[in-house]
C-alpha atoms as a PDB file:
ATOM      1  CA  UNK A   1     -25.239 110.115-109.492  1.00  0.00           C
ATOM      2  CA  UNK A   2     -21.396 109.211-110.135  1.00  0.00           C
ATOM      3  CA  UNK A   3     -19.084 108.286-107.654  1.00  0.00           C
ATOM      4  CA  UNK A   4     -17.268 110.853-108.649  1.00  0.00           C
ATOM      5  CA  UNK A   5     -19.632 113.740-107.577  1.00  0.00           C
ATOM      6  CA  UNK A   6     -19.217 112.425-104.116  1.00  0.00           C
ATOM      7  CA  UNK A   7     -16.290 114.417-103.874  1.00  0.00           C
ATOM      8  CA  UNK A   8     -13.738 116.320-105.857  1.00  0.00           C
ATOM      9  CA  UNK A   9     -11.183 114.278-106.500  1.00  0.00           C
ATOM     10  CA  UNK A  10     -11.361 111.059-104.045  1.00  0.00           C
ATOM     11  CA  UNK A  11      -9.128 108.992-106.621  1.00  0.00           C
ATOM     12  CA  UNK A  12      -5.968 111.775-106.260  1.00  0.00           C
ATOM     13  CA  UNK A  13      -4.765 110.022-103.128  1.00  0.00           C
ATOM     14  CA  UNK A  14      -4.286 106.659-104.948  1.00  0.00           C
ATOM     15  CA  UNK A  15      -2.991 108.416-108.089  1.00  0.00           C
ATOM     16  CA  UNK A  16      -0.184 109.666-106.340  1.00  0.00           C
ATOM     17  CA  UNK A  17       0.486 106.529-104.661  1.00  0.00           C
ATOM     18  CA  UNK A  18       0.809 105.083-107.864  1.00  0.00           C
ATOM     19  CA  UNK A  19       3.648 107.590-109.146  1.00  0.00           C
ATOM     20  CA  UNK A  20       5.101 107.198-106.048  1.00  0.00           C
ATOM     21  CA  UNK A  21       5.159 103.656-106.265  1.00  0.00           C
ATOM     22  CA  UNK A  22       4.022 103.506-102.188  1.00  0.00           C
ATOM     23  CA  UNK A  23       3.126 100.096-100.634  1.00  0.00           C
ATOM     24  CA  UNK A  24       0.129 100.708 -98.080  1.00  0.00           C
ATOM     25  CA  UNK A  25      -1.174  98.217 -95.404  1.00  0.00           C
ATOM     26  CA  UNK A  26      -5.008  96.968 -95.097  1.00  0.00           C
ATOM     27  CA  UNK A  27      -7.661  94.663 -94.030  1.00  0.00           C
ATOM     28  CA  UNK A  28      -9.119  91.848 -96.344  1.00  0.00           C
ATOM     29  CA  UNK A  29     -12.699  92.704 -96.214  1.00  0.00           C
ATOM     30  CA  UNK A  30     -14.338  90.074 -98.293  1.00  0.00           C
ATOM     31  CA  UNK A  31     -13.732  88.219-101.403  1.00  0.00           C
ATOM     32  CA  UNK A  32     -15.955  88.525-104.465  1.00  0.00           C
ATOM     33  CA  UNK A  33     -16.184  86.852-107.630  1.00  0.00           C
ATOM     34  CA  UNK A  34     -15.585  88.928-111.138  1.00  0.00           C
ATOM     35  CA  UNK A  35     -15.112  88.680-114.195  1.00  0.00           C
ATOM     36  CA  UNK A  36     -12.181  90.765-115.340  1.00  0.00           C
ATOM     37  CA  UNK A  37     -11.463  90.298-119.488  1.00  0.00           C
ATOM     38  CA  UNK A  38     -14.228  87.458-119.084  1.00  0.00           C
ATOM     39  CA  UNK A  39     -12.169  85.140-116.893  1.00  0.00           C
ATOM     40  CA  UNK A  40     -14.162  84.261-113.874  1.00  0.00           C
ATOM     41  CA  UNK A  41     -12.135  84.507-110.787  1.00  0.00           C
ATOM     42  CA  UNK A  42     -11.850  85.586-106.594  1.00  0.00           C
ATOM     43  CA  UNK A  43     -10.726  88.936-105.835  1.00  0.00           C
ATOM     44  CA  UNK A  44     -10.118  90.306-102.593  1.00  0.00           C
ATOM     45  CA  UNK A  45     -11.441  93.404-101.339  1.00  0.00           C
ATOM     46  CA  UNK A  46     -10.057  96.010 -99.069  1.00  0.00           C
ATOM     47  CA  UNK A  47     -11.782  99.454 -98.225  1.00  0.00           C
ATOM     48  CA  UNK A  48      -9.773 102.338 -98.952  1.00  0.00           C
ATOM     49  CA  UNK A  49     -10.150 105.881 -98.031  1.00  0.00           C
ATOM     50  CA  UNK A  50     -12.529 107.974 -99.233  1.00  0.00           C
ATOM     51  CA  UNK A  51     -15.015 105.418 -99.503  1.00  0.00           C
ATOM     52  CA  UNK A  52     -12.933 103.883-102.277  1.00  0.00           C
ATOM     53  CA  UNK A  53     -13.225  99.994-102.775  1.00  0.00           C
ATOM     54  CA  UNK A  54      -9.824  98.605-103.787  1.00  0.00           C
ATOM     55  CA  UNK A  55      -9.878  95.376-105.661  1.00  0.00           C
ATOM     56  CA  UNK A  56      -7.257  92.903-105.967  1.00  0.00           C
ATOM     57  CA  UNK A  57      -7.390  89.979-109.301  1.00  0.00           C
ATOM     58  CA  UNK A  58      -6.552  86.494-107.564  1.00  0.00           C
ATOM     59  CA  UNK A  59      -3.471  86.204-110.487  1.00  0.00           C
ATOM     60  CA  UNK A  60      -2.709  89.891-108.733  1.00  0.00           C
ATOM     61  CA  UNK A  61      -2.474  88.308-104.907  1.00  0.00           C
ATOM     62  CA  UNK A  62       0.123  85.532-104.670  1.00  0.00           C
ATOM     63  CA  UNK A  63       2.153  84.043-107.536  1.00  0.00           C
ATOM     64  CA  UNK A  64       1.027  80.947-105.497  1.00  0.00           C
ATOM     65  CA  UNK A  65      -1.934  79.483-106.597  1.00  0.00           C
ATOM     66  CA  UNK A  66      -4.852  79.394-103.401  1.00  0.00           C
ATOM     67  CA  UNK A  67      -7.807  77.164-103.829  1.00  0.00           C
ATOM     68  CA  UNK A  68      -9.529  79.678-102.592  1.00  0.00           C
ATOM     69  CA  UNK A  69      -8.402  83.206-100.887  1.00  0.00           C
ATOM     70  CA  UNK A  70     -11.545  83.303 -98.242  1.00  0.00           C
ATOM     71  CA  UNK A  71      -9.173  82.078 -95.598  1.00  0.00           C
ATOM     72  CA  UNK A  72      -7.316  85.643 -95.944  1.00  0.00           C
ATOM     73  CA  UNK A  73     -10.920  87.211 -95.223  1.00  0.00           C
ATOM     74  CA  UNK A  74      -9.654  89.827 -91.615  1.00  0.00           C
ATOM     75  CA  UNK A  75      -5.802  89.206 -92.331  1.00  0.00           C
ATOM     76  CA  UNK A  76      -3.787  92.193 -92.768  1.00  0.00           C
ATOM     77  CA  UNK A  77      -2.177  92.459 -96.193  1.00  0.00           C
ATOM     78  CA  UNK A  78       0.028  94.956 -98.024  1.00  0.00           C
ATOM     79  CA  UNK A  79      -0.505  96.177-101.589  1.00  0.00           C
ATOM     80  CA  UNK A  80       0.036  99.171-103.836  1.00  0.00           C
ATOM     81  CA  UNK A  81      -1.894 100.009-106.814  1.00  0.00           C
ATOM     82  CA  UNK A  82      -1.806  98.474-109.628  1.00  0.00           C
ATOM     83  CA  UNK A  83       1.270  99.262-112.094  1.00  0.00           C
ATOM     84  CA  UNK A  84      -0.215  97.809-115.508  1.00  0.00           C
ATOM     85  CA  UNK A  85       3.347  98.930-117.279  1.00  0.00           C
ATOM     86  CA  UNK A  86       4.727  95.965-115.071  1.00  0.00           C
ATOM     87  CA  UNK A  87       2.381  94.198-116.926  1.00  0.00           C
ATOM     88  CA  UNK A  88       3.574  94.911-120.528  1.00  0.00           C
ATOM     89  CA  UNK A  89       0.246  96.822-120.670  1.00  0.00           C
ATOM     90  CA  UNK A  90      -0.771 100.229-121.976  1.00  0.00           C
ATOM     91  CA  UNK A  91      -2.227 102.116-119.004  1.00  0.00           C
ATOM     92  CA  UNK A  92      -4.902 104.364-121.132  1.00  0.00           C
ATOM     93  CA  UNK A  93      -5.958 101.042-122.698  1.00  0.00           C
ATOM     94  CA  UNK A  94      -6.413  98.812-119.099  1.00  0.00           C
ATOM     95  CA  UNK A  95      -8.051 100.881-116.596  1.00  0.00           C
ATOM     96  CA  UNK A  96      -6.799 101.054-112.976  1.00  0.00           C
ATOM     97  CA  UNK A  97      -9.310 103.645-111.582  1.00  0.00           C
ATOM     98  CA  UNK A  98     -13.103 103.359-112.154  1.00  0.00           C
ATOM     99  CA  UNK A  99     -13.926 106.632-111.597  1.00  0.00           C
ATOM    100  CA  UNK A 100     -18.015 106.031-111.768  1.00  0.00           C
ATOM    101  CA  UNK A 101     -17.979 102.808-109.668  1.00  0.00           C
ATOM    102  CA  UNK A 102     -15.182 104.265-107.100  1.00  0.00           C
ATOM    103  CA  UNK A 103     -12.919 101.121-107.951  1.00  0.00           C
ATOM    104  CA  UNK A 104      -9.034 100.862-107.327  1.00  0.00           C
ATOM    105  CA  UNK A 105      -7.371  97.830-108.728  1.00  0.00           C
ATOM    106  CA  UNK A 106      -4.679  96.878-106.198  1.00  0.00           C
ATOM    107  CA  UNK A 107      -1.504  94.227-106.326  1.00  0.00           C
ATOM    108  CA  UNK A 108      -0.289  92.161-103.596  1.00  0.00           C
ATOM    109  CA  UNK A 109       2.375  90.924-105.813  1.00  0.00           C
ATOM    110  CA  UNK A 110       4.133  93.758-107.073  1.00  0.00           C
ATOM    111  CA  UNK A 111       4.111  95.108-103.244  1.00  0.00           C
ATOM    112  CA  UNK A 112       5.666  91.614-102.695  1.00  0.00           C
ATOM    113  CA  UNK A 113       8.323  92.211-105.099  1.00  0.00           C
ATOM    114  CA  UNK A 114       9.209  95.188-103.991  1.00  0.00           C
ATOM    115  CA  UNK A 115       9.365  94.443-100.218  1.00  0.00           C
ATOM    116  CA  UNK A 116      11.328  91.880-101.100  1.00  0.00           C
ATOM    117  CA  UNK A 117      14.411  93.485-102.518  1.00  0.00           C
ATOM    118  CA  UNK A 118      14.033  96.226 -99.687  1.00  0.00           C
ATOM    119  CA  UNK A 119      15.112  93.147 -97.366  1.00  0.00           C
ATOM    120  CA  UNK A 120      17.777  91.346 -99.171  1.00  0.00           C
ATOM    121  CA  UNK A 121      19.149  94.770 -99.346  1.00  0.00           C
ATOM    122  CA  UNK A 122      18.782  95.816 -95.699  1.00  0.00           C
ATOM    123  CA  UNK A 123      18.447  92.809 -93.718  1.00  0.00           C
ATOM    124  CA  UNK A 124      21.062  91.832 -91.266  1.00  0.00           C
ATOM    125  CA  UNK A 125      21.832  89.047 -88.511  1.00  0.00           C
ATOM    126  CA  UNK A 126      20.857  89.992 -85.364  1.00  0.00           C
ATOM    127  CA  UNK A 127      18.281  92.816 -86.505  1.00  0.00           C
ATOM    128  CA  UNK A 128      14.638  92.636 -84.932  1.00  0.00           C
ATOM    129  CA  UNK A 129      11.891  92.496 -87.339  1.00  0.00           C
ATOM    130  CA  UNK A 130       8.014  92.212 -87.445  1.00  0.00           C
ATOM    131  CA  UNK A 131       6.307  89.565 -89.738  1.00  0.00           C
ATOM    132  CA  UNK A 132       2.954  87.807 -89.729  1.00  0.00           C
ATOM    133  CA  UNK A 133       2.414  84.049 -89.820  1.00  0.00           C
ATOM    134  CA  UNK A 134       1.702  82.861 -93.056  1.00  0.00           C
ATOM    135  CA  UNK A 135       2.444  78.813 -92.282  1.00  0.00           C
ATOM    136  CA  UNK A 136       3.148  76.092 -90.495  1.00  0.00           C
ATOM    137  CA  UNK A 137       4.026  72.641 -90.460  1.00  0.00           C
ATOM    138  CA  UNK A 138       5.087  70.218 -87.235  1.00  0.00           C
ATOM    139  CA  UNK A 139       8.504  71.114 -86.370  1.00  0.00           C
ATOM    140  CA  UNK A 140       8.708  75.081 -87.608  1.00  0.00           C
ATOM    141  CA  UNK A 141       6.298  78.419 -88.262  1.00  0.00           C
ATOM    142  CA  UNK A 142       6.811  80.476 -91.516  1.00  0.00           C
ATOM    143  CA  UNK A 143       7.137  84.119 -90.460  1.00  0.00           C
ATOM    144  CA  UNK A 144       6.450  86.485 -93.286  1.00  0.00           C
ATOM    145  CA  UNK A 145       8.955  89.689 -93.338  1.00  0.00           C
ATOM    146  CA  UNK A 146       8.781  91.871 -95.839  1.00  0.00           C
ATOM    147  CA  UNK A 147       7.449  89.349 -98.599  1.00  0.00           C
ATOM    148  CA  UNK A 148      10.220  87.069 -97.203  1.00  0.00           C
ATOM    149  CA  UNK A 149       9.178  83.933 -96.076  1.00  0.00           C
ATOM    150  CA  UNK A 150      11.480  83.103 -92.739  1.00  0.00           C
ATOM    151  CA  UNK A 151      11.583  79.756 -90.902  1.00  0.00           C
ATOM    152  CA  UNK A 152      11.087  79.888 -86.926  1.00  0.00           C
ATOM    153  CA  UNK A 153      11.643  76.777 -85.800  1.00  0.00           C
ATOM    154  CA  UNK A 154      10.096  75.117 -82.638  1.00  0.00           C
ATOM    155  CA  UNK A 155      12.880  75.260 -80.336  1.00  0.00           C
ATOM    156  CA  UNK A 156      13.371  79.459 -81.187  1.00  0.00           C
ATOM    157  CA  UNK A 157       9.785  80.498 -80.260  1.00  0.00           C
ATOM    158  CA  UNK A 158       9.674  80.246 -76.824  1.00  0.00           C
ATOM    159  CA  UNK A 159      11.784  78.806 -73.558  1.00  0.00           C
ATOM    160  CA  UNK A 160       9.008  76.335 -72.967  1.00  0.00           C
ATOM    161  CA  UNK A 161       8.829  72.876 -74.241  1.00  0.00           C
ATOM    162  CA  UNK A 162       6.336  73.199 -77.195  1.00  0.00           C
ATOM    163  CA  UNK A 163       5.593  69.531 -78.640  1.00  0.00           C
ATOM    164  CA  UNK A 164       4.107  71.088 -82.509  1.00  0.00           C
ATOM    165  CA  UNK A 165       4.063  74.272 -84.740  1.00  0.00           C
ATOM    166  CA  UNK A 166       0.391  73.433 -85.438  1.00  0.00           C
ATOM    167  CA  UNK A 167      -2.166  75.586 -84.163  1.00  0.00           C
ATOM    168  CA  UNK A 168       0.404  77.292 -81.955  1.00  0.00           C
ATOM    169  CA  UNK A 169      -1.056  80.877 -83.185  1.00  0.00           C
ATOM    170  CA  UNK A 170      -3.050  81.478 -85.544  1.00  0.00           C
ATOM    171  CA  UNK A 171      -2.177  82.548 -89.300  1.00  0.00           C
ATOM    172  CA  UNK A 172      -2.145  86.394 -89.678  1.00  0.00           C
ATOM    173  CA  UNK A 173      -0.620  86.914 -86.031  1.00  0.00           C
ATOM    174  CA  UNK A 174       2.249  89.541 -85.651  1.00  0.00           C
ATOM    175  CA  UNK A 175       5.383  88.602 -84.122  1.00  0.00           C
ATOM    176  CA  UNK A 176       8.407  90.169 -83.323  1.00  0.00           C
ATOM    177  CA  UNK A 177      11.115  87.938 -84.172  1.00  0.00           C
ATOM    178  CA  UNK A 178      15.035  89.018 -84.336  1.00  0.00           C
ATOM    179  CA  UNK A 179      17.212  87.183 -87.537  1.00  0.00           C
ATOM    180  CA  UNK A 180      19.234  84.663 -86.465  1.00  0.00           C
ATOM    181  CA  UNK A 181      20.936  83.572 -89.865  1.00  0.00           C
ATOM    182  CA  UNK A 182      20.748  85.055 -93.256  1.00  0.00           C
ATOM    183  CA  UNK A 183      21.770  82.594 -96.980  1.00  0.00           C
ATOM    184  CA  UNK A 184      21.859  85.134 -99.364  1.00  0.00           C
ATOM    185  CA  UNK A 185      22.511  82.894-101.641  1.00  0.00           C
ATOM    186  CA  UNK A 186      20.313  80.245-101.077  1.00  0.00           C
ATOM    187  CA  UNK A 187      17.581  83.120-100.004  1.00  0.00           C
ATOM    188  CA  UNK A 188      17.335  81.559 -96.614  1.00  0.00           C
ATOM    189  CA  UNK A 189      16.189  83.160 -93.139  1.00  0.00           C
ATOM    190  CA  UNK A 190      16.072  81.964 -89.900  1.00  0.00           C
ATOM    191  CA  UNK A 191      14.316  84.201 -87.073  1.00  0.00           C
ATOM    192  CA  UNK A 192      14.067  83.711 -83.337  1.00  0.00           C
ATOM    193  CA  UNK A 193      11.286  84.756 -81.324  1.00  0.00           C
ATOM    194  CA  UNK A 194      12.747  83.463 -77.801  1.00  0.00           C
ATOM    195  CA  UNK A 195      15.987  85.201 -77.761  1.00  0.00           C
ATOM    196  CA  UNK A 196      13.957  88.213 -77.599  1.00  0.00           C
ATOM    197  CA  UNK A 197      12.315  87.175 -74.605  1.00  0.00           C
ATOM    198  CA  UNK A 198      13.801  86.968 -70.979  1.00  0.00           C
ATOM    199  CA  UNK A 199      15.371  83.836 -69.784  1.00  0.00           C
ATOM    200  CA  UNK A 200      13.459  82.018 -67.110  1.00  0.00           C
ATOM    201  CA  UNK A 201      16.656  80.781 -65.587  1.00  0.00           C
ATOM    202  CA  UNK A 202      17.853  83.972 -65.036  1.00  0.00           C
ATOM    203  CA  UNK A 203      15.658  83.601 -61.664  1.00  0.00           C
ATOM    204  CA  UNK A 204      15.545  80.119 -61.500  1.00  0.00           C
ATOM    205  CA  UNK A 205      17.760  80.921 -58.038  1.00  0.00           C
ATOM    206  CA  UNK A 206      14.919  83.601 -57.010  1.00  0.00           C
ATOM    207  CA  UNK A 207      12.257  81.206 -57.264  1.00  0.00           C
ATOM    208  CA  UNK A 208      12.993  78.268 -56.406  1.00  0.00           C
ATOM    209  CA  UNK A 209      15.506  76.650 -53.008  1.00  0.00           C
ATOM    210  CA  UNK A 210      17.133  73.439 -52.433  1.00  0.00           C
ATOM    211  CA  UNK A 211      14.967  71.379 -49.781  1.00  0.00           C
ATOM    212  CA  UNK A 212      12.197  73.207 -49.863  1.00  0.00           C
ATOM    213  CA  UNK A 213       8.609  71.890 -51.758  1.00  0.00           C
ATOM    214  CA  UNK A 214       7.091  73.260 -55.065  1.00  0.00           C
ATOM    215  CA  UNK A 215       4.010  71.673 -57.532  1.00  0.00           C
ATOM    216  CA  UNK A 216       4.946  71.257 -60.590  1.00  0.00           C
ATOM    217  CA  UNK A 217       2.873  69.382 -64.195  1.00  0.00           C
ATOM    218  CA  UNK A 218       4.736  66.012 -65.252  1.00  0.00           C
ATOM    219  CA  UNK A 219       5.556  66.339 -69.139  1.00  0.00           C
ATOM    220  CA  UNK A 220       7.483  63.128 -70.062  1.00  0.00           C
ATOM    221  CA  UNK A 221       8.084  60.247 -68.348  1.00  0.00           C
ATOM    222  CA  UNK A 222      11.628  58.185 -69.619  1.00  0.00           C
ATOM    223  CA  UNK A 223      12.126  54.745 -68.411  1.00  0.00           C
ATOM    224  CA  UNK A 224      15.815  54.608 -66.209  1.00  0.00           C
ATOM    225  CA  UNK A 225      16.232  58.141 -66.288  1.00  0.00           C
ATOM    226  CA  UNK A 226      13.264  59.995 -64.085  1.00  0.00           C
ATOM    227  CA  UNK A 227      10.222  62.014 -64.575  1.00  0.00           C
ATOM    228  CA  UNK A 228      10.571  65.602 -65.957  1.00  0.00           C
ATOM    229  CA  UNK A 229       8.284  68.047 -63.773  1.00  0.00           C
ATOM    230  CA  UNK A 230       7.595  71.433 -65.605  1.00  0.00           C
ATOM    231  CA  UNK A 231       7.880  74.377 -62.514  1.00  0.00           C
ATOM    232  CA  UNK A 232       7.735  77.224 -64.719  1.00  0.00           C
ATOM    233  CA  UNK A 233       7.260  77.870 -68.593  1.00  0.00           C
ATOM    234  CA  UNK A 234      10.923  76.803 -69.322  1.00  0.00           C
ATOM    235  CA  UNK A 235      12.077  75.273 -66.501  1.00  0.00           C
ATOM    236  CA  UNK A 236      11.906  71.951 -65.676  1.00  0.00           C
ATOM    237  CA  UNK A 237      13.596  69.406 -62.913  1.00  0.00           C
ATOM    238  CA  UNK A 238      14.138  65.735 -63.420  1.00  0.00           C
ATOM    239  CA  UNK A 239      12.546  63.685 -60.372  1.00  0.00           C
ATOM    240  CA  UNK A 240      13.413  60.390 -59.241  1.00  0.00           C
ATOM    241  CA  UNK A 241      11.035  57.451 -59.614  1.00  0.00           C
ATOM    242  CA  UNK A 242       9.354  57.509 -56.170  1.00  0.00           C
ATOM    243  CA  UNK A 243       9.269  54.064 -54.121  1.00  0.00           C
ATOM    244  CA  UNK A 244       5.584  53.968 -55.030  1.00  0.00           C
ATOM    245  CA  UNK A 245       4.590  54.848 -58.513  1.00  0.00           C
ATOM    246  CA  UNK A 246       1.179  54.764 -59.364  1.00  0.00           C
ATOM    247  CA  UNK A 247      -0.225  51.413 -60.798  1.00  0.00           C
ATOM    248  CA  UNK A 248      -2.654  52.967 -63.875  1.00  0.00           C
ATOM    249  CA  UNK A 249      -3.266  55.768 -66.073  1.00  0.00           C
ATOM    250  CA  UNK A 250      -1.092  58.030 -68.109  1.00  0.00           C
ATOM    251  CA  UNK A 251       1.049  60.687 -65.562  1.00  0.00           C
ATOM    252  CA  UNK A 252       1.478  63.147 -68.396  1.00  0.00           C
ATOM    253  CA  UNK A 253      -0.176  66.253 -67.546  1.00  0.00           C
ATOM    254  CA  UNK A 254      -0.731  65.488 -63.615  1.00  0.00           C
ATOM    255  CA  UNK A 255      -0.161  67.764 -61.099  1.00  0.00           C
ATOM    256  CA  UNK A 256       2.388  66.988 -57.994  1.00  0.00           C
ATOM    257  CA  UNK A 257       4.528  68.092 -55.488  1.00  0.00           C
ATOM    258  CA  UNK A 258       8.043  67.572 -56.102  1.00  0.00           C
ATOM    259  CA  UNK A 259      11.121  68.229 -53.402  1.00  0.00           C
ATOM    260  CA  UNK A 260      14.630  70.170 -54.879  1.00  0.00           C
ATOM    261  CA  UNK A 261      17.607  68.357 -54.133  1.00  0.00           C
ATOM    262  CA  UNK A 262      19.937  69.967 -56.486  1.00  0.00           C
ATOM    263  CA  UNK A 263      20.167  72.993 -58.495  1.00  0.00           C
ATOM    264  CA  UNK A 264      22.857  73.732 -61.742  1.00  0.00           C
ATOM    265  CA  UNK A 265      21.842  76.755 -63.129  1.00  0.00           C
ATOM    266  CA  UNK A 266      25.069  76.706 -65.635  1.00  0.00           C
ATOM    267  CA  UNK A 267      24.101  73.017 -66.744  1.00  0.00           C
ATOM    268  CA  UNK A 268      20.582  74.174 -66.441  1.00  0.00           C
ATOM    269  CA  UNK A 269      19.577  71.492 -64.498  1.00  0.00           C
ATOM    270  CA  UNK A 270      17.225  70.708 -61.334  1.00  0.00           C
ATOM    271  CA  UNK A 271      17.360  67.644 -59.230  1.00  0.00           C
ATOM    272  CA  UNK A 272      14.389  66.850 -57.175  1.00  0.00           C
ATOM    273  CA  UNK A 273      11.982  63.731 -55.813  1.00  0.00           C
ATOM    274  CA  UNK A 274       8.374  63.652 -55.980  1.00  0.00           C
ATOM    275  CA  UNK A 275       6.640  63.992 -52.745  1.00  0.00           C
ATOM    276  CA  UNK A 276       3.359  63.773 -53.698  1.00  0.00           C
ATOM    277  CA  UNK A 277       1.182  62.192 -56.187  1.00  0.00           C
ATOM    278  CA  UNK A 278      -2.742  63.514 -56.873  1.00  0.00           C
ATOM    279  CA  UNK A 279      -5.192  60.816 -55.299  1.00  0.00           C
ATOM    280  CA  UNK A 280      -7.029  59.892 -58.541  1.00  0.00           C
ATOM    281  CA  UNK A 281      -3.741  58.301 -60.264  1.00  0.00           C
ATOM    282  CA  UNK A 282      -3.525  55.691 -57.155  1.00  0.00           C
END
């Protein structure tokens, strides 16, 4: 029994989305190996409706060349179906819907392409936008928006001090980022994540009170200047070296006790001494 006899016309929907020329969104399911005109190569799958199995040709998923595509196996991914005119090809002689095998031959690339010049001709500074994460390297994330690749760096994802890019989330995660910068001409964006996000020393004054005694995490210790003391995701005070610093073992990490002796909320900027010390450091 065809595919086909499963229902009346399950390949209609996809038809029309052709004409239309509509992007859709889905999951990668899997990745199989074919054989399309005899040329052995990955190609992703994602279910479609109506029990439909949409296929995309690794040459059809990224101009860039993956040494393999398994890592995009669960990563949300848009696509369209497969416009062989693009291609310089004749659509009665390349076949787009397999009508006995319930096969749809998708494109990541051509939804790509046209994502893309829906953003350079929309896209303003200071608009909020959702992308996924599509890279990393030390100092910045790659957001992708659209099918435009944007560059978060470290110091715009969050208030907090965040030592690497690497690992911070993992690739495929959705943020909501707002554009801080726009190079049309260079096709350069820069996106924010923290300026969507409140400002922790907006209640820097709620929380926290000269002379009185709060723990806090050491993060860096700088020789003449002090001991930085995180309080809060954001906020941090610089201690005094205490008459009695511990002898061995890194600080960096350790929990203690520091007294505020100053607070600048305009300089952003906490004064304080540490009080106490964990006993294991001694």
């Amino acid at each position: 029994m065809s595919f086909q006899s499963l229902s009346s016309n399950p390949m209609q929907e996809y038809r029309t989305s052709l004409r239309r020329k509509q992007i859709h969104q889905g999951l990668v399911s899997g990745v199989e190996v074919h054989e399309p005109h005899g040329k052995k190569m990955e190609c992703v799958l994602v279910h479609l409706n109506n029990g439909l199995k949409g296929l995309i040709y690794e040459d059809q998923f990224d101009k860039h060349k993956f040494r393999s595509l398994v890592g995009f196996i669960d990563h949300r991914i848009d696509f369209m179906v497969l416009d062989v005119q693009k291609m310089g090809l004749d659509p009665e002689q390349f076949q787009v819907f397999d009508e006995e095998k319930g096969i749809v031959l998708l494109s990541r690339v051509q939804a790509i392409d046209e994502l893309q010049e829906e953003f350079w001709e929309t896209a303003e500074e200071g608009h909020v936008v959702t992308g996924t994460v599509s890279g990393w390297e030390e100092e910045r994330l790659y957001v992708l928006v659209k099918g435009v690749s944007c560059v978060l760096a470290i110091q715009d994802y969050e208030y907090d001090w965040t030592h690497s890019a690497k690992n911070l989330v993992p690739l495929g995660t959705t943020l909501t980022v707002k554009i801080k910068k726009i190079d049309r001409e260079k096709q350069q964006v820069r996106v924010s994540r923290k300026e969507l996000l409140e400002d922790p020393w907006n209640r820097v004054r709620e929380n926290f009170g000269v002379g009185n005694f709060y723990p806090g995490e050491i993060t860096r210790v700088v020789e003449n200047v002090g001991i930085f003391v995180k309080l809060t995701p954001g906020v941090e005070t610089l201690a005094w070296f205490p008459p009695k610093l511990p002898s061995h073992g890194s600080l960096i990490g350790k929990r203690v006790s520091v007294k505020i002796r100053n607070i600048d909320v305009e300089r952003r900027r906490i004064k304080s001494r540490i009080c106490k010390f964990p006993h294991e450091i001694y």
